[in-house]
Protein backbone atom coordinates (compact mmCIF):
# COMPACT_ATOMS: atom_id res chain seq x y z
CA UNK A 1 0.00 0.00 0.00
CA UNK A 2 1.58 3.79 -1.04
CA UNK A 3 1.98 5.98 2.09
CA UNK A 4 0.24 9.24 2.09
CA UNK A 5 2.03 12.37 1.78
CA UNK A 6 0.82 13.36 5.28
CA UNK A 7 2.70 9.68 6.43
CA UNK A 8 5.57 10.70 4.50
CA UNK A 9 6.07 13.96 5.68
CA UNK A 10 5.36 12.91 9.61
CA UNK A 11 7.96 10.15 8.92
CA UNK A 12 10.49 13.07 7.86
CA UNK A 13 10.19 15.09 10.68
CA UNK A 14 10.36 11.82 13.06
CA UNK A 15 13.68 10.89 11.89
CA UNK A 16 15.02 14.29 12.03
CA UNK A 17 14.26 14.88 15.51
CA UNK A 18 15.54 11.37 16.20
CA UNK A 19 18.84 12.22 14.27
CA UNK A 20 18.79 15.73 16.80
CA UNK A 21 18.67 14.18 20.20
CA UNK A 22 21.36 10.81 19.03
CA UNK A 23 23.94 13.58 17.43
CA UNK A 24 24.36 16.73 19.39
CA UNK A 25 27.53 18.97 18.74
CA UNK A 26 28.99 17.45 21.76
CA UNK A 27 28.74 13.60 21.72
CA UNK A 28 30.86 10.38 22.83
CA UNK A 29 32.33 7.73 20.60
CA UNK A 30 32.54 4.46 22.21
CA UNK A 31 34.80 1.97 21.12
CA UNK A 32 37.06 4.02 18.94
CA UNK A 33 40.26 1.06 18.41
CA UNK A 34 43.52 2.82 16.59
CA UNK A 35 45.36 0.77 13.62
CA UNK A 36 47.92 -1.48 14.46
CA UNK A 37 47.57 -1.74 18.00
CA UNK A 38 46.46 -5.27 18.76
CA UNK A 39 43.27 -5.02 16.12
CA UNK A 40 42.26 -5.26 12.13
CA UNK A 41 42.77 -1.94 10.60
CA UNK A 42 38.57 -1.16 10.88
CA UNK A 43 37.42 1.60 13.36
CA UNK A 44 34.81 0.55 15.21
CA UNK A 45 32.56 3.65 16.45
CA UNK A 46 29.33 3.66 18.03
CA UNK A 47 27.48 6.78 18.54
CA UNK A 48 25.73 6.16 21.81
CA UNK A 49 24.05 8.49 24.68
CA UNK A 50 26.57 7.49 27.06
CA UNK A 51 27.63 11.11 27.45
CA UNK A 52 24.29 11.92 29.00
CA UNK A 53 24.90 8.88 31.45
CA UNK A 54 28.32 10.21 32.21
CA UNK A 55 26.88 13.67 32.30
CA UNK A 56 30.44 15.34 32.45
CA UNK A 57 30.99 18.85 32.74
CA UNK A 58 34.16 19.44 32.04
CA UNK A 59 34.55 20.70 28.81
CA UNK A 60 37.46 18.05 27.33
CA UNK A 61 37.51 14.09 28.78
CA UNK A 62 39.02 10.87 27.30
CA UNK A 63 38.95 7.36 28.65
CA UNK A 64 41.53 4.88 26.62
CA UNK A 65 42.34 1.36 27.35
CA UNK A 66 46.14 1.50 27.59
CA UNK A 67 47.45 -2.15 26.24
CA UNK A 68 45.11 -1.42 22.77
CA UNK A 69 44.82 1.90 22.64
CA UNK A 70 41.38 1.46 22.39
CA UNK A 71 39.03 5.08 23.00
CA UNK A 72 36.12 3.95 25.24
CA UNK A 73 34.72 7.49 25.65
CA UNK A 74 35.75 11.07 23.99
CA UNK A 75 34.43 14.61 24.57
CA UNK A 76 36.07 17.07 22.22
CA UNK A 77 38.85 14.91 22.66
CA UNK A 78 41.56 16.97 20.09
CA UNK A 79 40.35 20.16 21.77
CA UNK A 80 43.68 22.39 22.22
CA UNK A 81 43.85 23.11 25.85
CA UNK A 82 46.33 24.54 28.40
CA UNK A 83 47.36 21.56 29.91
CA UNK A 84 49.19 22.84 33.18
CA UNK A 85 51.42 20.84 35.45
CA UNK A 86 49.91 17.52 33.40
CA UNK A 87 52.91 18.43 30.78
CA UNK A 88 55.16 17.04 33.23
CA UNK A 89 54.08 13.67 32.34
CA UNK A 90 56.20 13.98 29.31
CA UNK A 91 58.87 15.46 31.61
CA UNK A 92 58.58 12.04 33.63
CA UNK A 93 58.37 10.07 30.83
CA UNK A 94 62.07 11.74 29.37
CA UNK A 95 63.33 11.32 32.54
CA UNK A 96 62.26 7.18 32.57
CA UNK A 97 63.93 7.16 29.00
CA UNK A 98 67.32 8.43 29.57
CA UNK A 99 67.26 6.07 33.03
CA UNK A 100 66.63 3.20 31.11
CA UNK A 101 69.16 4.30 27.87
CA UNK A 102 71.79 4.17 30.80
CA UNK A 103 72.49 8.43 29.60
CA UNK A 104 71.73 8.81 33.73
CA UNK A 105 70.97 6.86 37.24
CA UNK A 106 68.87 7.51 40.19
CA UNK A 107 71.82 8.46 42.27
CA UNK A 108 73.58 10.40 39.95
CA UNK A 109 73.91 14.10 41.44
CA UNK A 110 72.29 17.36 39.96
CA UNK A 111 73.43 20.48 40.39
CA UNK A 112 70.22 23.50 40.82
CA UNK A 113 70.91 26.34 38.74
CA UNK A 114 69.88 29.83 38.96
CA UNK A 115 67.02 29.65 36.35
CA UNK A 116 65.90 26.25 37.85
CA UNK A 117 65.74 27.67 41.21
CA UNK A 118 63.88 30.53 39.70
CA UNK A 119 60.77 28.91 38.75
CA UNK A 120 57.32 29.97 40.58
CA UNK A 121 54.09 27.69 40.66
CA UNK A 122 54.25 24.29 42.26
CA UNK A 123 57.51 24.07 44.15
CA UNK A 124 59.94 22.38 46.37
CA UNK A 125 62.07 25.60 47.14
CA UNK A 126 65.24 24.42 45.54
CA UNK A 127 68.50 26.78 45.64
CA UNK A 128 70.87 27.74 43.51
CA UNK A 129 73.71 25.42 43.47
CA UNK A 130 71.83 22.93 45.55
CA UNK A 131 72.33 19.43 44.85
CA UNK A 132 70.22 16.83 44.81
CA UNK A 133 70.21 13.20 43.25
CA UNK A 134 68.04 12.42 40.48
CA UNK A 135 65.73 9.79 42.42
CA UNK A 136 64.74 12.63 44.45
CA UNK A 137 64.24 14.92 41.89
CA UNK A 138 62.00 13.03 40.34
CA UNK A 139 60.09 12.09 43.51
CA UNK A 140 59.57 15.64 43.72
CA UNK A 141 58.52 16.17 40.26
CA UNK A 142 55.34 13.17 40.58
CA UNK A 143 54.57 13.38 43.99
CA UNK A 144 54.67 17.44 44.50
CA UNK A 145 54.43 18.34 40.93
CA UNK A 146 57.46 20.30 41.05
CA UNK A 147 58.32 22.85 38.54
CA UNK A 148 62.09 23.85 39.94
CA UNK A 149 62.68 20.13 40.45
CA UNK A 150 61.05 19.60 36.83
CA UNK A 151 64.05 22.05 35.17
CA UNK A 152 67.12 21.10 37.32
CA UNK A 153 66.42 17.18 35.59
CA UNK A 154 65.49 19.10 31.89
CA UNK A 155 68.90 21.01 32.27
CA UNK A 156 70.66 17.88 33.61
CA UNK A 157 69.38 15.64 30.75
CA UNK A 158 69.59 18.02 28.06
CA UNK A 159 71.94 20.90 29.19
CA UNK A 160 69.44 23.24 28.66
CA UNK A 161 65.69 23.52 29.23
CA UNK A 162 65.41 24.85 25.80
CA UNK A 163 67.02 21.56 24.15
CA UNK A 164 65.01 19.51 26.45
CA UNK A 165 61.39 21.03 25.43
CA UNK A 166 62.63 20.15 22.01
CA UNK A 167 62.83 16.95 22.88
CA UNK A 168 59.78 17.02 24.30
CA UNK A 169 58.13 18.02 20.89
CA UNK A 170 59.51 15.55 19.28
CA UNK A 171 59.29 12.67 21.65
CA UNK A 172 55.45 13.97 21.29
CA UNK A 173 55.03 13.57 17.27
CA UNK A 174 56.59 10.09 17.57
CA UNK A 175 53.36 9.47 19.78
CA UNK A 176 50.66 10.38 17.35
CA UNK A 177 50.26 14.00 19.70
CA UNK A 178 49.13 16.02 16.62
CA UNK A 179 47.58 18.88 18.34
CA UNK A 180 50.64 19.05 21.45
CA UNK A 181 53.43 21.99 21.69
CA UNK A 182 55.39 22.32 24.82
CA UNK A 183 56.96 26.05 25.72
CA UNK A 184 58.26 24.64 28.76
CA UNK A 185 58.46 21.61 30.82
CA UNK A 186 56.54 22.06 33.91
CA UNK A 187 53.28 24.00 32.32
CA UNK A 188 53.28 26.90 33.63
CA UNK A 189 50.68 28.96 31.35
CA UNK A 190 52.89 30.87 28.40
CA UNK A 191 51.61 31.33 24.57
CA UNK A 192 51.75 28.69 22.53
CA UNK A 193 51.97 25.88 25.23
CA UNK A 194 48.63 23.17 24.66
CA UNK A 195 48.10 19.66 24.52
CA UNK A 196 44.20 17.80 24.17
CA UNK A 197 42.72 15.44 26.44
CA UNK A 198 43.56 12.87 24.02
CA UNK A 199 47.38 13.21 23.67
CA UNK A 200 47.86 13.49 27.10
CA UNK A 201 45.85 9.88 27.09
CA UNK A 202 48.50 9.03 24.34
CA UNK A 203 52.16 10.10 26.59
CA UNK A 204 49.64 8.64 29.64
CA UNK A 205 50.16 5.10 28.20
CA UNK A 206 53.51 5.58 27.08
CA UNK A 207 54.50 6.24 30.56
CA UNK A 208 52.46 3.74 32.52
CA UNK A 209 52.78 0.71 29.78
CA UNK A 210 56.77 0.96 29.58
CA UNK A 211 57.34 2.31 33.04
CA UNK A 212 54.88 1.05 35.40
CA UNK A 213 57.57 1.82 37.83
CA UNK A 214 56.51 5.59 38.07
CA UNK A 215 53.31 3.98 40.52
CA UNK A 216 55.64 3.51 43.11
CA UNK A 217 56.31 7.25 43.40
CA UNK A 218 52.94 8.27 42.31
CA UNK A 219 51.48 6.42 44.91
CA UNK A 220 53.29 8.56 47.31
CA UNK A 221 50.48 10.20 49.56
CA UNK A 222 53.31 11.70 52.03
CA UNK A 223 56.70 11.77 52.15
CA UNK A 224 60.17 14.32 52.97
CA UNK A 225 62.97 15.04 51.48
CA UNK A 226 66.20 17.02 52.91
CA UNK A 227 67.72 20.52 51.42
CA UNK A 228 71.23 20.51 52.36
CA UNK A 229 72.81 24.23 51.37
CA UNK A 230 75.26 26.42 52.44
CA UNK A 231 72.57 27.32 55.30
CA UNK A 232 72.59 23.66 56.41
CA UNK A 233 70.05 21.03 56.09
CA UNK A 234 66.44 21.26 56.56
CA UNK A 235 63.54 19.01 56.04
CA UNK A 236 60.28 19.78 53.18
CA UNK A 237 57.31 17.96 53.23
CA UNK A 238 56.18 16.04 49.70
CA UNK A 239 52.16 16.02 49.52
CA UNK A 240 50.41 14.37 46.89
CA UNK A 241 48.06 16.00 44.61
CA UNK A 242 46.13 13.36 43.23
CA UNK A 243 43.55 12.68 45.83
CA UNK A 244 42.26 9.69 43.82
CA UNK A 245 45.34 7.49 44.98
CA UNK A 246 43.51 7.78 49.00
CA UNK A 247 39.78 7.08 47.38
CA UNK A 248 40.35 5.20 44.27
CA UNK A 249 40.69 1.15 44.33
CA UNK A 250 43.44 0.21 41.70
CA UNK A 251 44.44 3.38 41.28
CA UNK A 252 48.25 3.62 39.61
CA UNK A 253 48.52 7.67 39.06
CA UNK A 254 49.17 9.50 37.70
CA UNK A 255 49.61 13.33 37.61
CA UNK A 256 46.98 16.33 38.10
CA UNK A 257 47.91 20.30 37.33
CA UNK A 258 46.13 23.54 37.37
CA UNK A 259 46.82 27.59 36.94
CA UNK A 260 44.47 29.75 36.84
CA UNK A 261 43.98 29.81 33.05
CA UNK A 262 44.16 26.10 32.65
CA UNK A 263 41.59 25.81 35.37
CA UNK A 264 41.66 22.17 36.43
CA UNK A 265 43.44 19.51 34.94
CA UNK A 266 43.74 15.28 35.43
CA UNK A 267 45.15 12.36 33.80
CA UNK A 268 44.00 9.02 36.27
CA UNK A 269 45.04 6.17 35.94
CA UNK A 270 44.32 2.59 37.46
CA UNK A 271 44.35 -1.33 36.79
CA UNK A 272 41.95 -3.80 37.81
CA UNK A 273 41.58 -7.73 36.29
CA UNK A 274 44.72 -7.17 34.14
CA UNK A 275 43.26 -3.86 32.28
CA UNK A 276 44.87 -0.58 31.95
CA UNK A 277 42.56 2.75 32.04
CA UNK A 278 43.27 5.90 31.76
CA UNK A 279 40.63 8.85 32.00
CA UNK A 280 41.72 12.50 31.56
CA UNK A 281 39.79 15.75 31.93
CA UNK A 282 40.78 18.87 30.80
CA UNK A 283 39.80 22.50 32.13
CA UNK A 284 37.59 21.33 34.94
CA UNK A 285 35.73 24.10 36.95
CA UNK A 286 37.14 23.06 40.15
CA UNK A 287 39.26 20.01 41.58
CA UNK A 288 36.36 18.27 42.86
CA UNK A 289 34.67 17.97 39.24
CA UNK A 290 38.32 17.01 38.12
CA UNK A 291 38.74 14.23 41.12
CA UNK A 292 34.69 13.09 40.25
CA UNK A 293 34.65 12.93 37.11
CA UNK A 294 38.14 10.50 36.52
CA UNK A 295 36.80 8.56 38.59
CA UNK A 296 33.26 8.04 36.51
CA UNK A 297 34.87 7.40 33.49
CA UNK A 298 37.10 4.64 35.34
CA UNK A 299 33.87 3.43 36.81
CA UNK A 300 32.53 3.58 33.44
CA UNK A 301 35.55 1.41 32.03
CA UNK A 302 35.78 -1.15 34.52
CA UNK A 303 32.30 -1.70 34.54
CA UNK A 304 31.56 -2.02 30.46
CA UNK A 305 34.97 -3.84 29.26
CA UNK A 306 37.20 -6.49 30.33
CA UNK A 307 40.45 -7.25 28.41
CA UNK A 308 41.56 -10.02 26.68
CA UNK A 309 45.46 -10.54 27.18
CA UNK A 310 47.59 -13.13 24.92
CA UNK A 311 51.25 -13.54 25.71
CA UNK A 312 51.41 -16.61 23.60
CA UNK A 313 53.70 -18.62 26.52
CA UNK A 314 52.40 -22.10 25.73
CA UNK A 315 52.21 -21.41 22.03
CA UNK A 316 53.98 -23.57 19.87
CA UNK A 317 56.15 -22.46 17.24
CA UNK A 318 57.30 -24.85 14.56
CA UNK A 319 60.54 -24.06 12.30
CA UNK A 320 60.26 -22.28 8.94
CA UNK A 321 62.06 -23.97 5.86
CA UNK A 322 64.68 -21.94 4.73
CA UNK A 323 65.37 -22.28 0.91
CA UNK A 324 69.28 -21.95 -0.10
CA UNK A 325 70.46 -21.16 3.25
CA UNK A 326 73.15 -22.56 5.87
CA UNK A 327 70.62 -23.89 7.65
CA UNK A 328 67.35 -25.69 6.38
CA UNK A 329 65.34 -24.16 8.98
CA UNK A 330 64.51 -20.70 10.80
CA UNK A 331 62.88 -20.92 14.44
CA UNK A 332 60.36 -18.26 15.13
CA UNK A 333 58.94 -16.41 18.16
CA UNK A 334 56.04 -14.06 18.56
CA UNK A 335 56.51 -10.34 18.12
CA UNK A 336 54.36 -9.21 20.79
CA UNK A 337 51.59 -9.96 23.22
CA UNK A 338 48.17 -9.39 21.49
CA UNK A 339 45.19 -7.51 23.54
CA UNK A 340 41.79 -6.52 22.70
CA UNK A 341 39.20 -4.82 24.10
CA UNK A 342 35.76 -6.91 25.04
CA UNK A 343 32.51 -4.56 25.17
CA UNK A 344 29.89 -5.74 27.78
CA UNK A 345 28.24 -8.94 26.71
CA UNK A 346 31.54 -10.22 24.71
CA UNK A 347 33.25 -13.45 26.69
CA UNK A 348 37.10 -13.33 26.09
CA UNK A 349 37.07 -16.94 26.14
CA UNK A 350 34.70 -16.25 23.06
CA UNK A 351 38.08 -15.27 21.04
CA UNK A 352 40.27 -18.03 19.34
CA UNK A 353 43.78 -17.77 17.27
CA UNK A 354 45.03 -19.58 14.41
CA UNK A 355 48.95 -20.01 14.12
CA UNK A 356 50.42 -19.42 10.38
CA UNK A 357 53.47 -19.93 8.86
CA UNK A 358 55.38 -19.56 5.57
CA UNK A 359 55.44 -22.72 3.64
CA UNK A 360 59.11 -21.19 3.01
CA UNK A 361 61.50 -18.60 3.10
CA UNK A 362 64.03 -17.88 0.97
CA UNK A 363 68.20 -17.17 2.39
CA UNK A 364 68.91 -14.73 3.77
CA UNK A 365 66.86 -14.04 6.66
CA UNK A 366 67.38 -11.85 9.24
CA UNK A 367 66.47 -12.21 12.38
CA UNK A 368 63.35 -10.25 13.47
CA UNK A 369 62.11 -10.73 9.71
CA UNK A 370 58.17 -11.74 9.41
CA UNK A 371 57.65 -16.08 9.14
CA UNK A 372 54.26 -16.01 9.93
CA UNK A 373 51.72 -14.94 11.84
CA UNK A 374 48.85 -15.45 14.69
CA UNK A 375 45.56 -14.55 13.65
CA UNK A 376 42.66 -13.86 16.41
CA UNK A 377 38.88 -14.01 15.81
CA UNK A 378 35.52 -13.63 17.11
CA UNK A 379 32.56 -14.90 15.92
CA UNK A 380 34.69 -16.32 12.90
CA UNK A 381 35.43 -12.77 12.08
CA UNK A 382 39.17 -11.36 12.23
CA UNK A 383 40.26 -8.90 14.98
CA UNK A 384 43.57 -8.64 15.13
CA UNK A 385 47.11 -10.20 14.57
CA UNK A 386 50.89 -10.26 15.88
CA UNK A 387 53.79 -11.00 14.02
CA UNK A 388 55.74 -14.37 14.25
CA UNK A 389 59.79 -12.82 13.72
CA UNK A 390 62.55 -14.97 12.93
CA UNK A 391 64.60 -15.94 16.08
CA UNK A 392 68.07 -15.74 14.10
CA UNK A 393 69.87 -15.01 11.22
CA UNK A 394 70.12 -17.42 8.51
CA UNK A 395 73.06 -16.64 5.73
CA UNK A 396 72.51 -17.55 2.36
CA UNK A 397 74.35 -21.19 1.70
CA UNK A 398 77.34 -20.63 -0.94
CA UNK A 399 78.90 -23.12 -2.92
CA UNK A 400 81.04 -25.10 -0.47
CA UNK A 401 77.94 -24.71 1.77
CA UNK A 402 75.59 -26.64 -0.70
CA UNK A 403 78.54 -29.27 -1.51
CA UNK A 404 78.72 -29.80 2.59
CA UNK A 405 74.92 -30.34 2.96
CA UNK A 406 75.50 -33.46 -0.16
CA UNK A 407 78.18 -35.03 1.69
CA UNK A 408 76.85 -34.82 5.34
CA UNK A 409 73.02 -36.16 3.92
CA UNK A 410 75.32 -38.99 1.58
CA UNK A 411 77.34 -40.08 4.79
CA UNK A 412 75.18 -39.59 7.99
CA UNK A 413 71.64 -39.77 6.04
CA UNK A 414 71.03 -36.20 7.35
């Protein structure tokens, strides 16, 4: 039967206002999972009403999964913001870098110079020509969000704070921070100087995936350290700024800032049942909304997803023919530990692999080159894959090579 015009038309205006309330200017994406992180290249995004469940009013949030990278929730995520004492998480994360290249060590001594003593803000009161040994320093940085502290380490690492902000930047674009540009390295509010919610989310996971270490000092509720100057020594008082590590079960960090343009500023992070979250608001009216909203979006997380976690231990690997090489055969191992992100409703034991390899490779192979791979569905549908590498090298067999391999399978049958 042909609708009416009148049906038409009523049907029209239906959708429309239906399109109004599902789309609004500000909205959340739920399930947003980046390339190459564990997944298929697809982007899964679900336009939901979540954001009127969350009912956040600060005017910039993310919540990412940190082993997959996954985006669980998003306001105006690539917003440009001031992002306070928060840049010091790439400060930290420099710091963690150079202490793991072996360039520095905890107890290596630092030297406070005039400028570093200088700064105002969040301080520890260093003094020129102090010195103080890098562990401490960088207690001082996470626990008291120190800006002097945070320049004495950028001039020790760097030489100069203006080299190490350079660094910064750069460490930043290797990240994926497309809408980042550090002035400084503590955050104090200057021109020029913004991040978004989401690449702080993005140096969030850098720092708590390949440094999980930094918990120990983040975790810090109290603590003192000693000045020792010309003056003598005297004792400061370290007090935590994050009051989600005294409220917060599983709470891991990780770093909060304000100023009075940036208003109020959080990245959170915590770990329950194996799974990574980190939730980060941006230009919150006051440091309760900051503190009580994380801490939704965590709820949120926890609540809605569970994590599926691979590390392919009991996996096993067969050798890859080699063709022309010294050796007939290549072992393999797995690249990487695969991890995906399970919505409400989805079992991880639901997911199943398939292992892969090359009928062949052909001489030379290097080690680390690709053999193979492990492919993970769900629902018979792919969702992601890791690599299997090449455990060594394999040279290509020359002449006196191929006439060994006659003799020794002529003689010993091998």
């Amino acid at each position: 039967m042909e609708l009416s015009m009148k049906k038409i038309f009523q049907i029209i205006i239906s959708c429309t206002l239906i399109l109004t309330l599902i789309a609004p200017g500000i909205h959340a994406r739920i399930g947003q999972q980046l390339p190459g992180v564990g997944t298929d290249d697809e982007t899964i995004m679900v336009t939901s009403m979540v954001d009127a469940q969350l009912n956040l009013s600060s005017p910039s949030a993310v919540l990412l999964e940190g082993s997959t990278g996954t985006i669980i929730y998003e306001k105006n995520k690539d917003e440009r913001l001031r992002p306070a004492s928060i840049t010091k998480i790439m400060t930290i994360l420099l710091i963690y870098e150079a202490l793991d290249s072996g360039q520095i060590k905890l107890m290596d001594e630092v030297s406070v110079s005039e400028h570093a003593a200088s700064m105002g803000g969040s301080q520890v009161y260093l003094e020129p020509y102090e010195v103080q040994n890098v562990e401490t320093l960088l207690k001082c940085i996470v626990v008291a969000s120190a800006n002097d502290a945070s320049v004495a380490m950028a001039e020790f690492i760097a030489g100069s704070e203006e080299e190490f902000v350079a660094r910064m930047n750069e460490r930043a674009k290797e990240l994926g921070m497309n809408n980042t540009n550090f002035v400084n390295c503590c955050g104090l509010d200057e021109d020029n100087h913004y991040s978004t919610a989401y690449d702080v989310a993005l140096m969030s996971r850098e720092l708590i995936t390949k440094y999980p270490e930094v918990s120990n000092y983040a975790l810090i509720w109290m603590d003192t350290f000693v000045h020792t100057t010309r003056k003598g020594q005297t004792e400061f008082g370290l007090t935590n700024t994050n009051k989600l590590i005294k409220s917060y079960s599983g709470i891991t960090g990780l770093k909060t800032g304000s100023t009075s343009l940036a208003k109020y500023c959080l990245s959170a992070t915590a770990r329950r049942d194996n799974m990574d979250l980190i939730a980060v608001i941006m230009a919150a009216p006051d440091t309760k909304t900051r503190f009580g909203e994380a801490a939704k979006l965590l709820n949120y997380g926890f609540a809605n997803y569970k994590i599926f976690v691979d590390e392919n231990e009991d996996t096993v690997l067969e050798p890859v023919r080699v063709v022309k090489g010294v050796e007939d055969t290549v072992p393999g191992k797995v690249g990487s530990a695969y991890s995906y992100l399970c919505a409400k409703g989805v079992s991880p034991e639901d997911i199943r692999k398939e292992v892969i390899f090359n009928e062949e490779v052909f001489a030379p192979v290097a080690k680390g080159d690709k053999i193979g791979e492990i492919v993970y569905y769900l629902d018979n549908k792919k969702i992601g894959s890791v690599d299997i590498l090449a455990a060594k090298d394999v040279l290509k067999a020359g002449y006196g090579d191929c006439i060994g391999k006659v003799l020794k399978r002529y003689f010993l049958g091998k």
